[in-house]
N, C-alpha and C. Protein backbone atom coordinates (compact mmCIF):
# COMPACT_ATOMS: atom_id res chain seq x y z
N UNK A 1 -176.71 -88.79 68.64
CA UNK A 1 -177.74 -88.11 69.38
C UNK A 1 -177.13 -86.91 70.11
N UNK A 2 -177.50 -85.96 69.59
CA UNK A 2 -176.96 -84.21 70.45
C UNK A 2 -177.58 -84.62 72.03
N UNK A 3 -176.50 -84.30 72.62
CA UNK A 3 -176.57 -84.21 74.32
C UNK A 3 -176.51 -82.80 74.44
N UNK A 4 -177.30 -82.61 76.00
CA UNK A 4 -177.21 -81.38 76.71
C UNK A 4 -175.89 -80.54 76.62
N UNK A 5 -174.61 -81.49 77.00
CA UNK A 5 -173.52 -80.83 76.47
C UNK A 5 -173.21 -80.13 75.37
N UNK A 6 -173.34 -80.36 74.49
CA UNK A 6 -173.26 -79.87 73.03
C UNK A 6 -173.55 -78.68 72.94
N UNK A 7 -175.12 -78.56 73.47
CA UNK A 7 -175.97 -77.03 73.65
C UNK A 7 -175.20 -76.36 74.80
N UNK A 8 -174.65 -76.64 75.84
CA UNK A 8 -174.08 -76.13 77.43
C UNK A 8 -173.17 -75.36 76.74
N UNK A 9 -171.74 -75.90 75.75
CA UNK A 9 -170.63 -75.80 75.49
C UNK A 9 -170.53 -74.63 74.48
N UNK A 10 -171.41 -74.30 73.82
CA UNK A 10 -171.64 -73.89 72.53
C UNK A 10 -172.23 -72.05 73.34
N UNK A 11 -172.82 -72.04 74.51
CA UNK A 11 -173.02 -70.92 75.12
C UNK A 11 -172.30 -70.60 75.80
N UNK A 12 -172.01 -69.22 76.13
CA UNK A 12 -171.23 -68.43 77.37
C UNK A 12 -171.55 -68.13 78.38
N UNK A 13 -170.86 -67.94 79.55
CA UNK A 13 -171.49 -67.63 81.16
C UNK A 13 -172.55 -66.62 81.12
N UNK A 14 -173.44 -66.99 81.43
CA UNK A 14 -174.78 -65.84 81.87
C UNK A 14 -175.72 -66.11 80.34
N UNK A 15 -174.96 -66.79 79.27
CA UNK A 15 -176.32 -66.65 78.45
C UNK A 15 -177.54 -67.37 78.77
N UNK A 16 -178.28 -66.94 78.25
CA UNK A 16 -179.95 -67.45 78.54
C UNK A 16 -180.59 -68.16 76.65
N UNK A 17 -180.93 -69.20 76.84
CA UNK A 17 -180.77 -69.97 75.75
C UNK A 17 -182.64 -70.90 76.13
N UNK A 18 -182.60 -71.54 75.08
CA UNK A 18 -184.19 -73.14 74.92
C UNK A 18 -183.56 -74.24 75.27
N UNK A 19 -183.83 -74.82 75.45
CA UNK A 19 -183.39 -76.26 75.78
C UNK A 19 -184.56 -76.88 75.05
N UNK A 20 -185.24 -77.81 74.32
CA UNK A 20 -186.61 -78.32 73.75
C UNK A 20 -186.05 -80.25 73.82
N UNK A 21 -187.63 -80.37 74.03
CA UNK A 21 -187.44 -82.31 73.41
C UNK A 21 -186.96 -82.47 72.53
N UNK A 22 -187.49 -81.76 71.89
CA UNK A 22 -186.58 -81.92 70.22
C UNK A 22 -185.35 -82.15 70.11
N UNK A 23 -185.02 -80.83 70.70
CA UNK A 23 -183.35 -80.34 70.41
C UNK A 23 -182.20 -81.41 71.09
N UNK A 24 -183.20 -82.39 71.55
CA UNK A 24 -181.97 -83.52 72.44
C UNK A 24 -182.90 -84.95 71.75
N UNK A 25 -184.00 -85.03 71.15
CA UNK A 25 -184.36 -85.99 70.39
C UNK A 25 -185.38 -87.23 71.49
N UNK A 26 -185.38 -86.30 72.14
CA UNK A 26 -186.26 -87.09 73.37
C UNK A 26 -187.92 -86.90 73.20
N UNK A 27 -188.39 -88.15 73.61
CA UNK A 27 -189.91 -88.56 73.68
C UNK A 27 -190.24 -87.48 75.14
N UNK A 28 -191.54 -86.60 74.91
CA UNK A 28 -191.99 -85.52 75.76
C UNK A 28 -192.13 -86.53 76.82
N UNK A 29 -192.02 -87.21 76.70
CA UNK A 29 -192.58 -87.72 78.59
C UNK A 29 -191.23 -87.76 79.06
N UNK A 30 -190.60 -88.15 78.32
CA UNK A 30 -188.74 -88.37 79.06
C UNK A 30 -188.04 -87.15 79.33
N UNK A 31 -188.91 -86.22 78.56
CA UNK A 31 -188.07 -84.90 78.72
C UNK A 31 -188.57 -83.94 79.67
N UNK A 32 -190.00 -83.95 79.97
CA UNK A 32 -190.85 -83.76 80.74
C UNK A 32 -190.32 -83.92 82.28
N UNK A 33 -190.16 -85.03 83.00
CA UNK A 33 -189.42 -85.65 83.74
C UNK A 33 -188.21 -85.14 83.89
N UNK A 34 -187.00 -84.71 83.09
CA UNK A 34 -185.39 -84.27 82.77
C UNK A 34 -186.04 -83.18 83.22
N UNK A 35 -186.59 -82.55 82.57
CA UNK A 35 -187.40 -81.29 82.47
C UNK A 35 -187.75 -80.50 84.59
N UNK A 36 -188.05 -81.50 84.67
CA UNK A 36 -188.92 -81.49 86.25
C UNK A 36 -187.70 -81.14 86.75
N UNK A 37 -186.61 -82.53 86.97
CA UNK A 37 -185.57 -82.51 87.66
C UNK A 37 -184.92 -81.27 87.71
N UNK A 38 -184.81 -80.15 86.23
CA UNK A 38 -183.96 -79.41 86.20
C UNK A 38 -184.63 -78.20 86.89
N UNK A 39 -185.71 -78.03 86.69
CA UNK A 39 -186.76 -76.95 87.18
C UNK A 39 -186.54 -77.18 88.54
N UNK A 40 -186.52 -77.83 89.13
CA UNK A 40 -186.55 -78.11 90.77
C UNK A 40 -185.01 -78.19 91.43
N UNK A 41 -184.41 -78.81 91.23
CA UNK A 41 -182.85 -79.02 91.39
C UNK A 41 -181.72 -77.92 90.56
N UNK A 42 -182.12 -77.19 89.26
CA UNK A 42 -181.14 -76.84 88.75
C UNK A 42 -180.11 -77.90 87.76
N UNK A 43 -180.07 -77.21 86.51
CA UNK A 43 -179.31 -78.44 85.71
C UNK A 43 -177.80 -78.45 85.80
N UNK A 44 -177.40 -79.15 84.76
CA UNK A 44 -176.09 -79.44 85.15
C UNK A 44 -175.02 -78.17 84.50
N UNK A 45 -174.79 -77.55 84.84
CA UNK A 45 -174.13 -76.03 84.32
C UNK A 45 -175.38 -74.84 84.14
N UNK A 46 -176.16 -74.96 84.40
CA UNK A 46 -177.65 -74.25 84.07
C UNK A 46 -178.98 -73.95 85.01
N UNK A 47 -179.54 -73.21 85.23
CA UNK A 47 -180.53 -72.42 85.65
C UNK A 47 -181.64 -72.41 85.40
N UNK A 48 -182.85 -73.16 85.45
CA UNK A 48 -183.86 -72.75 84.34
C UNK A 48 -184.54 -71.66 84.91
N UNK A 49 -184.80 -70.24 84.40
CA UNK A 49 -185.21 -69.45 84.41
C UNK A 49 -187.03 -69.53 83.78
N UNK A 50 -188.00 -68.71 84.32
CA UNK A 50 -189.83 -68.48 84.03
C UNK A 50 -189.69 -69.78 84.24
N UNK A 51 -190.73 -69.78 84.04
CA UNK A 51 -192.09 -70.88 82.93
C UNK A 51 -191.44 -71.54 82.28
N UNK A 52 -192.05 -72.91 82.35
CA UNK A 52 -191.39 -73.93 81.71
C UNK A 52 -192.84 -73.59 80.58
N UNK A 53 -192.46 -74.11 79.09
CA UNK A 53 -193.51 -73.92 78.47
C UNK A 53 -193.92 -75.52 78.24
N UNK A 54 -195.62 -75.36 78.27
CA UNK A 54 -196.07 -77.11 78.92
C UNK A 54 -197.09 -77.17 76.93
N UNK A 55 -196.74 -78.25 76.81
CA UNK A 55 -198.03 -78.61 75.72
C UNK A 55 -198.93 -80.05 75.75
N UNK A 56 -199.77 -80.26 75.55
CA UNK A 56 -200.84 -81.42 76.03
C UNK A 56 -200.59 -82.51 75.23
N UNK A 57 -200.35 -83.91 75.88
CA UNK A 57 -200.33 -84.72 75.38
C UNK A 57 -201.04 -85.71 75.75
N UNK A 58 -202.11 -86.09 74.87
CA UNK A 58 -203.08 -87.62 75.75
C UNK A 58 -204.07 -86.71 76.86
N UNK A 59 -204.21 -85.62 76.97
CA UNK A 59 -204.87 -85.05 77.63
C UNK A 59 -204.23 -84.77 79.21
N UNK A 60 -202.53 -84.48 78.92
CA UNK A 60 -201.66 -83.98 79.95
C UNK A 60 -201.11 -83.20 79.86
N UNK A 61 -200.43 -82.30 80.62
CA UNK A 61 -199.56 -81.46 80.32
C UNK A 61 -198.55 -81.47 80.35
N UNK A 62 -197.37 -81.64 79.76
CA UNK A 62 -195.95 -82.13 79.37
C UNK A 62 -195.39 -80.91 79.21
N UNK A 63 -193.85 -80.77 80.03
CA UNK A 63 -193.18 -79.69 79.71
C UNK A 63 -192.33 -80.23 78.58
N UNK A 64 -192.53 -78.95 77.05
CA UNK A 64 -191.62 -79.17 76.35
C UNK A 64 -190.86 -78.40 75.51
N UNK A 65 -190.37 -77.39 76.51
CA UNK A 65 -189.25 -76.24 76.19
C UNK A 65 -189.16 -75.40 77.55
N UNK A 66 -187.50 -75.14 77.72
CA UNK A 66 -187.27 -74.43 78.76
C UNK A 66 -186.03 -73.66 78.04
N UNK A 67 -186.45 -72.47 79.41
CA UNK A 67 -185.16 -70.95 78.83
C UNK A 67 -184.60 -71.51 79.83
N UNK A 68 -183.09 -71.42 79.64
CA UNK A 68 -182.34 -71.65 80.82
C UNK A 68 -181.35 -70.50 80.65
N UNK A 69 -180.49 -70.23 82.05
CA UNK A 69 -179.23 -69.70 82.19
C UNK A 69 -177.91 -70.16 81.94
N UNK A 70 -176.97 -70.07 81.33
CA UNK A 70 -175.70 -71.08 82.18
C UNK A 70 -175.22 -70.50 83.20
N UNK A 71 -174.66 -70.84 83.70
CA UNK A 71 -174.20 -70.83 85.21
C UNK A 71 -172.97 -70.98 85.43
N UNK A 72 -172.47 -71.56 84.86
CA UNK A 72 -170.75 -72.25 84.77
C UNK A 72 -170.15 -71.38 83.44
N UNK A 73 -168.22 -71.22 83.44
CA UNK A 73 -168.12 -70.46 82.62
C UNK A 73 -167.14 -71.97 81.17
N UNK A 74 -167.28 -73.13 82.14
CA UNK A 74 -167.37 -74.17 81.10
C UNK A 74 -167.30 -75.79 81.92
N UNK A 75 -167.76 -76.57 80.73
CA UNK A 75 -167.60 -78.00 81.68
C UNK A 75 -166.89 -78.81 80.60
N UNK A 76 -165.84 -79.76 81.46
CA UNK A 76 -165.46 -80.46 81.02
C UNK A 76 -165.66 -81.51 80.01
């Protein structure tokens, strides 16, 4: 299962990149939630920059893709 790391490591300081449910293999509600935390707190080497982009599920709105920054110039 591709972790956040994978995508973190693979970019350089200041790039601006997607992060998606997909792209980490996560169910939109779980990512939605990850999603929140990072929007509000800031992720772990990362920034999320705009609009989170939201799509409806069950008649909700679920975030499920974010632009982020990195922030860090690497993590362990």
């Amino acid at each position: 299962m591709a972790g956040i790391d994978d995508f973190l490591n693979k970019q350089k300081y200041g790039a601006t990149f997607v992060i998606s449910a997909q792209m980490l293999r996560m169910k939109p509600q779980e990512f939605h939630a990850l999603a929140q935390a990072w929007f509000d707190d800031g992720g772990p080497g990362f920034n999320v920059v705009g609009m989170p982009h939201r799509t409806v599920l069950d008649g909700e709105f679920l975030i499920n893709r974010v632009t982020v920054t990195k922030t860090v110039s690497s993590r362990p």
